[in-house]
N, C-alpha and C. Protein backbone atom coordinates (compact mmCIF):
# COMPACT_ATOMS: atom_id res chain seq x y z
N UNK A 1 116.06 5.67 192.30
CA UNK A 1 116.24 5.14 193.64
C UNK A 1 117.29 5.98 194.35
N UNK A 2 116.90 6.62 195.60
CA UNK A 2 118.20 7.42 196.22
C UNK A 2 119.15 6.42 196.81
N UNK A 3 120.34 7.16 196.56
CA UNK A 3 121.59 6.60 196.83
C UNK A 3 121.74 5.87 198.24
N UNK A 4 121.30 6.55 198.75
CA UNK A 4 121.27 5.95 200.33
C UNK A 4 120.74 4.70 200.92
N UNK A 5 119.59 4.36 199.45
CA UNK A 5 118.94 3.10 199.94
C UNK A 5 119.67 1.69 199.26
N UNK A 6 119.52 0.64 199.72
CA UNK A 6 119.87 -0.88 198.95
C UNK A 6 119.46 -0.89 197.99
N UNK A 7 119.52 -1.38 196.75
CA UNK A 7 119.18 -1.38 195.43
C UNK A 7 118.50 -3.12 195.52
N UNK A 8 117.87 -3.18 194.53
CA UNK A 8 116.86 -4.07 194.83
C UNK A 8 117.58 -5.29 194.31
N UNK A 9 118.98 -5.11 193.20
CA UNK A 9 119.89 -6.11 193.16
C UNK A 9 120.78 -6.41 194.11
N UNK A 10 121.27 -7.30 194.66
CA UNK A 10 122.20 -8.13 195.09
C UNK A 10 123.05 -8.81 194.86
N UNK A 11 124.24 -7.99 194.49
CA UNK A 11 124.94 -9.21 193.51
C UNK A 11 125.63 -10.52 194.24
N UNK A 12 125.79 -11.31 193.42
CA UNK A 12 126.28 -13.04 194.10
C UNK A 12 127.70 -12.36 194.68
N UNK A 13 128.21 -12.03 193.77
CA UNK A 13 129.92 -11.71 193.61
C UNK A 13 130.38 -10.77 194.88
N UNK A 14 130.91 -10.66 195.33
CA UNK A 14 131.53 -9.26 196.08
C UNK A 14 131.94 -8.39 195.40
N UNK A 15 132.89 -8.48 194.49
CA UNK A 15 132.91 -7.39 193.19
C UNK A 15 132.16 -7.13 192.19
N UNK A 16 132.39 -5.76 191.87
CA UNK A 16 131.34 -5.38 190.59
C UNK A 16 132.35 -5.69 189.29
N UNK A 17 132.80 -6.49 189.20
CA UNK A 17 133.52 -6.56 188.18
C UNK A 17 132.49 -6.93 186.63
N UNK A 18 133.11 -6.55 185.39
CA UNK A 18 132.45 -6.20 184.73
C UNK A 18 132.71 -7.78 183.41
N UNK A 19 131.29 -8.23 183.22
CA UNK A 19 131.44 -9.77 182.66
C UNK A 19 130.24 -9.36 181.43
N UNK A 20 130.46 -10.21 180.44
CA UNK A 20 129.24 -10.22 179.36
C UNK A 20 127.88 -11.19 179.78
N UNK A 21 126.96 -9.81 179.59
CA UNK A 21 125.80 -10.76 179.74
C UNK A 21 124.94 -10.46 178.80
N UNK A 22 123.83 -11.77 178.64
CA UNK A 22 122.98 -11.66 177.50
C UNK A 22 121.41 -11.76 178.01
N UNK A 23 120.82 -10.37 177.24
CA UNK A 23 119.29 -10.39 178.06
C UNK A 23 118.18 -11.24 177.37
N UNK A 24 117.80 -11.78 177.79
CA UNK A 24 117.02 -12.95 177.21
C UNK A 24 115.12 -12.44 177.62
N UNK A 25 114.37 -13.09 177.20
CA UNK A 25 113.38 -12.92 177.18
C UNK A 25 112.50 -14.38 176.93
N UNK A 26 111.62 -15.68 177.60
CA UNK A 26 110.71 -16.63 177.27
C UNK A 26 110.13 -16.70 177.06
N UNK A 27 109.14 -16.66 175.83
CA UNK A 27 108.03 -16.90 175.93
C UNK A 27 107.37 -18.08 176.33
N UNK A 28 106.59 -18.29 177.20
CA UNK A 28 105.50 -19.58 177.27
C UNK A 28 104.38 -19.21 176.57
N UNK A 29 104.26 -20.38 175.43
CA UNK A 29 102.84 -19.91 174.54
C UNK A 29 101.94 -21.33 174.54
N UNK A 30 101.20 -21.47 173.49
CA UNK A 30 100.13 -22.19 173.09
C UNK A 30 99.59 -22.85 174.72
N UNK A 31 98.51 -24.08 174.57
CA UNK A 31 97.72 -24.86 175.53
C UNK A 31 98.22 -25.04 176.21
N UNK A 32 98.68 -24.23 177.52
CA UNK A 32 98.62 -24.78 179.02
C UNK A 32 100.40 -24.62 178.86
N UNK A 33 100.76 -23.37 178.17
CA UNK A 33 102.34 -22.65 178.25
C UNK A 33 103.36 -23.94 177.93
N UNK A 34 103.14 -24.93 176.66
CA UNK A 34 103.76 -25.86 176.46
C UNK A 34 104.79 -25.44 175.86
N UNK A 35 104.99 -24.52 175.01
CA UNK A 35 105.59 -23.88 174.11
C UNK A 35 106.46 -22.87 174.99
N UNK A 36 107.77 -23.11 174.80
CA UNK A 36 109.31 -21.95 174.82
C UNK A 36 109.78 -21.74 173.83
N UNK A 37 110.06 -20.18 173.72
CA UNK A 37 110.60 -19.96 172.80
C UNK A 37 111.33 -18.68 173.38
N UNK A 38 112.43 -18.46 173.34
CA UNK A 38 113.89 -17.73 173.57
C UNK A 38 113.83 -16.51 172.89
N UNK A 39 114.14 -15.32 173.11
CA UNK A 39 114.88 -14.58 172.14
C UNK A 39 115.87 -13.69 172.89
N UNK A 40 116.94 -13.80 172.23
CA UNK A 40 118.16 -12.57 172.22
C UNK A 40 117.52 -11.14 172.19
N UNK A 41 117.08 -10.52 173.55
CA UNK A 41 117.05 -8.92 173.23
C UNK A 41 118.20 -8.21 173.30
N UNK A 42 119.41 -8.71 173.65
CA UNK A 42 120.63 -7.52 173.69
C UNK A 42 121.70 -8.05 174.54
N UNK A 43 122.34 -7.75 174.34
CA UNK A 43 123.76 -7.43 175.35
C UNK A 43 124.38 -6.65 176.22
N UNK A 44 125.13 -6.89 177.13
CA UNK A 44 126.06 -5.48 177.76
C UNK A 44 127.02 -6.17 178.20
N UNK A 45 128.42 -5.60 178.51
CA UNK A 45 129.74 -5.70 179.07
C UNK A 45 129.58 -4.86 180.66
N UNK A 46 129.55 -5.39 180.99
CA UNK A 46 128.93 -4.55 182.84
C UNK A 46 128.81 -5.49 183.70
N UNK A 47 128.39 -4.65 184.86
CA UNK A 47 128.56 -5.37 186.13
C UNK A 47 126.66 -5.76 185.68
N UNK A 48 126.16 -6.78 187.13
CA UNK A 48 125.30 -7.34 187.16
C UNK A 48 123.77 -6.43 187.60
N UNK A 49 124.01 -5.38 187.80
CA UNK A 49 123.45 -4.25 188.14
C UNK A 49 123.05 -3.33 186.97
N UNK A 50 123.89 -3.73 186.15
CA UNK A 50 123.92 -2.37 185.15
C UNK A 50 123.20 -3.50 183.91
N UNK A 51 123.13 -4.59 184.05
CA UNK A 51 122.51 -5.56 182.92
C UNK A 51 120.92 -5.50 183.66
N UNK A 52 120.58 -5.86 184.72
CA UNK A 52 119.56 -5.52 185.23
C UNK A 52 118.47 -4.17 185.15
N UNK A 53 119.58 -3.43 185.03
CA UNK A 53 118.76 -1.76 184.64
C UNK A 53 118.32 -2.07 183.28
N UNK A 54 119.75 -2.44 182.25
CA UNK A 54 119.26 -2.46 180.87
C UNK A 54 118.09 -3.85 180.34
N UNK A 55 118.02 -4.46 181.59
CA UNK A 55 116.68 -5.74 181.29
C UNK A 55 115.44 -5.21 181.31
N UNK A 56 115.38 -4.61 182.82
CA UNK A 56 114.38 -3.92 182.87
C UNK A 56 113.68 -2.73 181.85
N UNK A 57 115.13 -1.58 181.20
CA UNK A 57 114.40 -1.14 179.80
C UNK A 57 113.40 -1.80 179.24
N UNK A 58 114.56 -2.95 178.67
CA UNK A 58 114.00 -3.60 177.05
C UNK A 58 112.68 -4.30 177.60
N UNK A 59 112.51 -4.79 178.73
CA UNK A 59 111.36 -5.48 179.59
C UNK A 59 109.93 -4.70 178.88
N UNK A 60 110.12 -3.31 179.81
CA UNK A 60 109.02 -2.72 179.64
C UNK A 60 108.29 -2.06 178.40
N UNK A 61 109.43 -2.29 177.34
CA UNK A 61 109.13 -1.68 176.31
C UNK A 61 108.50 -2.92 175.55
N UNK A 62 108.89 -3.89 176.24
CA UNK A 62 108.25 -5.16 175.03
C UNK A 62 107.04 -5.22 174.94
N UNK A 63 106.61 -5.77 173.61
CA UNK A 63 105.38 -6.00 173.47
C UNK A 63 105.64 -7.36 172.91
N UNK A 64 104.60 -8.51 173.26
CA UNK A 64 104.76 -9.80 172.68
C UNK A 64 103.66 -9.95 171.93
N UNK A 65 103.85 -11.11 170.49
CA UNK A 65 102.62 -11.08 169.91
C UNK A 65 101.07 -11.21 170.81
N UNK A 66 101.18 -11.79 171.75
CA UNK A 66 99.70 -12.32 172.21
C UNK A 66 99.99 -12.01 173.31
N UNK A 67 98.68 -11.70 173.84
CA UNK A 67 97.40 -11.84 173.64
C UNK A 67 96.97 -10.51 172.04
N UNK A 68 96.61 -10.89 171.31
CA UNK A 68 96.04 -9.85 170.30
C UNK A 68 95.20 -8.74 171.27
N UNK A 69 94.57 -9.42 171.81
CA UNK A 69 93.52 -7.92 173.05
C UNK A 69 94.05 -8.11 174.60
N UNK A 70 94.46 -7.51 174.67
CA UNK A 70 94.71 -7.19 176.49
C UNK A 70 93.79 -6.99 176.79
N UNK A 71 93.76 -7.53 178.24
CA UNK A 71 92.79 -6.98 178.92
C UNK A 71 93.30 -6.69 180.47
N UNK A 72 94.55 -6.91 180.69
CA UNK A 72 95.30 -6.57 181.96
C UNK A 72 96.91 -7.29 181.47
N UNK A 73 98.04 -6.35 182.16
CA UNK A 73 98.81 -6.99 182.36
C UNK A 73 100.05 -6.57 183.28
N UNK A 74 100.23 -7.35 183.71
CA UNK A 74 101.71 -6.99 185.18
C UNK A 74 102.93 -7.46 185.16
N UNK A 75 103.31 -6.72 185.73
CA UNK A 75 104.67 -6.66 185.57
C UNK A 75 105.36 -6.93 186.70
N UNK A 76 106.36 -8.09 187.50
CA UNK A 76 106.79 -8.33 188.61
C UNK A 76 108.38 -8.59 188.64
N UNK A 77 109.41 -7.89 189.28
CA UNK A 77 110.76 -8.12 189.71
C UNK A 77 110.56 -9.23 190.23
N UNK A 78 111.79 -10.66 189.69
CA UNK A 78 111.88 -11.58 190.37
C UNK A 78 113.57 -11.42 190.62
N UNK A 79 114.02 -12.94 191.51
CA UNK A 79 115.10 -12.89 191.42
C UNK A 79 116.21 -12.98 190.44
N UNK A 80 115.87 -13.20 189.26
CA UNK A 80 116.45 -13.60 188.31
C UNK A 80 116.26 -12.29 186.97
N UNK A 81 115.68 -11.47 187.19
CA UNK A 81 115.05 -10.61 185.95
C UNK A 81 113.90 -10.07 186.31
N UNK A 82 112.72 -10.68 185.54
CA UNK A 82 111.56 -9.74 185.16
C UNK A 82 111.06 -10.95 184.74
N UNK A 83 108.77 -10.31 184.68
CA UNK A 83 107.94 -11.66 184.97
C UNK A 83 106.68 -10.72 184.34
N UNK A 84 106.77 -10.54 183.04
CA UNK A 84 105.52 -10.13 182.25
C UNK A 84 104.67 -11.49 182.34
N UNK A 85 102.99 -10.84 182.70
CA UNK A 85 101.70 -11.51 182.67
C UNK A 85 100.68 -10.69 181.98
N UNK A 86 100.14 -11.53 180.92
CA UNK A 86 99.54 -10.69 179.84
C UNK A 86 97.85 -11.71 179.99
N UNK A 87 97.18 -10.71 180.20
CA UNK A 87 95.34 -11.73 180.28
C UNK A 87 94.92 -11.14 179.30
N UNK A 88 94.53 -12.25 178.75
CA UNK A 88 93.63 -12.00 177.18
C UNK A 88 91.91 -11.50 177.49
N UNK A 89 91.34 -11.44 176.66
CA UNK A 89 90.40 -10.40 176.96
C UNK A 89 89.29 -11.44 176.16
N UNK A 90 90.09 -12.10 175.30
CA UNK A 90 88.68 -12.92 174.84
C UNK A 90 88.31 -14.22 175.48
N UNK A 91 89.22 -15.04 176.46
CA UNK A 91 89.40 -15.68 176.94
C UNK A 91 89.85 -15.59 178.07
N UNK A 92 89.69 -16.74 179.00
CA UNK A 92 90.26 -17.12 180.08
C UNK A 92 92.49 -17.18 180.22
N UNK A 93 92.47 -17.42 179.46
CA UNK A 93 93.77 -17.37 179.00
C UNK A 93 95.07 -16.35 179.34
N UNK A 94 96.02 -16.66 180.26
CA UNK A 94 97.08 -15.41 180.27
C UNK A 94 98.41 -16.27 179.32
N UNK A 95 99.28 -15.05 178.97
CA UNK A 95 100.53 -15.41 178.46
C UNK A 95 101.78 -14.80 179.32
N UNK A 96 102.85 -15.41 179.43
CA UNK A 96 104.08 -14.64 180.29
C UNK A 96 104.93 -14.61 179.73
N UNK A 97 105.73 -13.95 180.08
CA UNK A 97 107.18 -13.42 179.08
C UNK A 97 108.14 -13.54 181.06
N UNK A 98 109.27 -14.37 180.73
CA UNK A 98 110.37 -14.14 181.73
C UNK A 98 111.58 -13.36 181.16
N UNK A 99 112.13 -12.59 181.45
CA UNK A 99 113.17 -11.37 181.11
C UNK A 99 114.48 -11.83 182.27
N UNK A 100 115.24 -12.21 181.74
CA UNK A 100 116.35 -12.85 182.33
C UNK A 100 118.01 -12.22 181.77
N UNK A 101 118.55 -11.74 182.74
CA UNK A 101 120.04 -11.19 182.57
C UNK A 101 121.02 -12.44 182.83
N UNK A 102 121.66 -13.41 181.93
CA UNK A 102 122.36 -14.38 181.62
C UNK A 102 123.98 -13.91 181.37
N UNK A 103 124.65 -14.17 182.56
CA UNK A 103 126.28 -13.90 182.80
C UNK A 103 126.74 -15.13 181.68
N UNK A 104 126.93 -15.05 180.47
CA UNK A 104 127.65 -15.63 179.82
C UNK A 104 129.71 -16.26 180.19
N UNK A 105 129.24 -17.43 180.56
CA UNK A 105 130.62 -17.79 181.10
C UNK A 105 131.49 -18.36 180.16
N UNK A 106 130.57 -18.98 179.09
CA UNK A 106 131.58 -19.68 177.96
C UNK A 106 130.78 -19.78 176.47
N UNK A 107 131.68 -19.94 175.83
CA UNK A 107 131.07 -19.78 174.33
C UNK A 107 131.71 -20.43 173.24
N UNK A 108 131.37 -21.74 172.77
CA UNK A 108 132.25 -22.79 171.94
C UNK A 108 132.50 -21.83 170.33
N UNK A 109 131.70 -20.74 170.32
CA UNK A 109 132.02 -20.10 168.91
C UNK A 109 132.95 -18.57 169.03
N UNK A 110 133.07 -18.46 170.33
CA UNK A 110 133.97 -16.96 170.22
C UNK A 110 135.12 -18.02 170.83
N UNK A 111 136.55 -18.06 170.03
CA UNK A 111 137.79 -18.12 170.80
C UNK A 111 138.30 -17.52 171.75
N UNK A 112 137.87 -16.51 172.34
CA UNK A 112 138.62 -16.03 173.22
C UNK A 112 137.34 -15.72 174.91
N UNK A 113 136.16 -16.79 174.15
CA UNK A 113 135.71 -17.24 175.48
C UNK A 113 135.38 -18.78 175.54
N UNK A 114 136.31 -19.30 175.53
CA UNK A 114 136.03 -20.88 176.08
C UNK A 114 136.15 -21.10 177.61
N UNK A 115 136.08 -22.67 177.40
CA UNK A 115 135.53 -23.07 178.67
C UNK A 115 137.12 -23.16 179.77
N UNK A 116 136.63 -22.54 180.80
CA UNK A 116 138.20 -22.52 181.52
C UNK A 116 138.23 -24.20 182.18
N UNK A 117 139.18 -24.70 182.53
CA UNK A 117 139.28 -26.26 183.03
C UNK A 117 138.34 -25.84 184.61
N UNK A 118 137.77 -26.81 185.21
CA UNK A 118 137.50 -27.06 186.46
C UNK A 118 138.80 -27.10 187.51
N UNK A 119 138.71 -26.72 188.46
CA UNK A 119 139.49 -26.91 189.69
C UNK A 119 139.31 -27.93 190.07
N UNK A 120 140.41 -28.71 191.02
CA UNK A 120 140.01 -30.07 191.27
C UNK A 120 139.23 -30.23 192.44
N UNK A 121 138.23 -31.38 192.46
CA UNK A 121 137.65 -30.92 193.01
C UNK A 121 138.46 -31.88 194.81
N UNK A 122 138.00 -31.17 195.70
CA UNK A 122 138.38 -31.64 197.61
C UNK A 122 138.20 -33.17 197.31
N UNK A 123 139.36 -33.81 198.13
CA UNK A 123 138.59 -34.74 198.59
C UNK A 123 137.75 -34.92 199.76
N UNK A 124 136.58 -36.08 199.68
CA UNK A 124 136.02 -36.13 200.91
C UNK A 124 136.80 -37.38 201.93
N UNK A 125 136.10 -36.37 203.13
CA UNK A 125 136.65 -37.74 204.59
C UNK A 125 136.45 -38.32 204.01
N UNK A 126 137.85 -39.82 204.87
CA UNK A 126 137.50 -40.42 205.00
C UNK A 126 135.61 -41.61 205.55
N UNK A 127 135.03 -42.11 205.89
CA UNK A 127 133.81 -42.87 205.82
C UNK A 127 134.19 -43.84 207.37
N UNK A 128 133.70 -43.63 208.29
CA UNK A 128 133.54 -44.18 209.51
C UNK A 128 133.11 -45.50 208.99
N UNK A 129 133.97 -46.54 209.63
CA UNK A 129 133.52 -47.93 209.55
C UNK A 129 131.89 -48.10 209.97
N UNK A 130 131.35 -48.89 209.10
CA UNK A 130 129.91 -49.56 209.28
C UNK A 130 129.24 -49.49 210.78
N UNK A 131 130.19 -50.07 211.40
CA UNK A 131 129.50 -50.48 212.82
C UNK A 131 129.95 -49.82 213.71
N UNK A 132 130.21 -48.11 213.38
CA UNK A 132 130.29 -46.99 214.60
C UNK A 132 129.44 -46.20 213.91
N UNK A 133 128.46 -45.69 215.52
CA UNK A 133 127.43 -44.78 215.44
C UNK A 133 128.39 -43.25 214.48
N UNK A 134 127.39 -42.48 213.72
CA UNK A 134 127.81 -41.22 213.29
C UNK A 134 128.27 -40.17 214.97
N UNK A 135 129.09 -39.64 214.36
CA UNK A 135 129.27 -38.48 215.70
C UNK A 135 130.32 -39.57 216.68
N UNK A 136 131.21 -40.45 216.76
CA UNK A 136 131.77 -41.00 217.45
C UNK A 136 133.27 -41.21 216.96
């Protein structure tokens, strides 16, 4: 992509500051995609851009067990990752794989990423007595 153009990420953050994220991958399987099942493809220490490049790698290189016969399959950027669609060839049947870059914020088994406390939260206005119109 030349430099000059927007990159097709957007990050939430204003900074590129650099956080652990974990690339994930879903499968939806068996009758009518009842079935999830997760897997850990990898990690990176990077900004949200640079986990996205490395999603997209491991994305395209995947192969999932099923369909055993292809007979088409696509590949679509969403907002969140990546959106493998796999059509089986003996059937009516497709399978999808979602490819998801997950900013890991907390982790009850590494000590030195737990959960930070919440900020407190605003209070709200006060509540206009019952029997005055809103806006008055």
């Amino acid at each position: 992509m030349d430099a000059d153009r927007t990159t097709p990420y957007e990050d939430a953050r204003p900074s590129e500051r650099a956080v652990m994220w974990h690339l994930y991958v879903e499968r939806h399987e068996g009758l009518g995609a009842q079935v999830r099942n997760s897997e850990l493809l990898g990690t990176i220490f990077g900004a949200r851009r640079q986990a996205l490049d490395l999603l997209e790698e491991l994305a395209r290189a995947y192969v999932p067990e099923h369909p055993k016969k292809r007979l088409r399959t696509q590949f679509y950027r969403t907002d969140h990752g990546f959106l493998m669609i796999d059509h089986g060839r003996d059937n009516w049947r497709y399978w999808q794989c979602e490819f998801r870059a997950l900013e890991l914020l907390w982790d009850t088994g590494d000590p030195d990423r737990q959960p930070r406390p919440l900020p407190p939260r605003p209070e709200a206005p006060p509540r206009p007595p019952a029997d005055q119109p809103p806006g008055y």
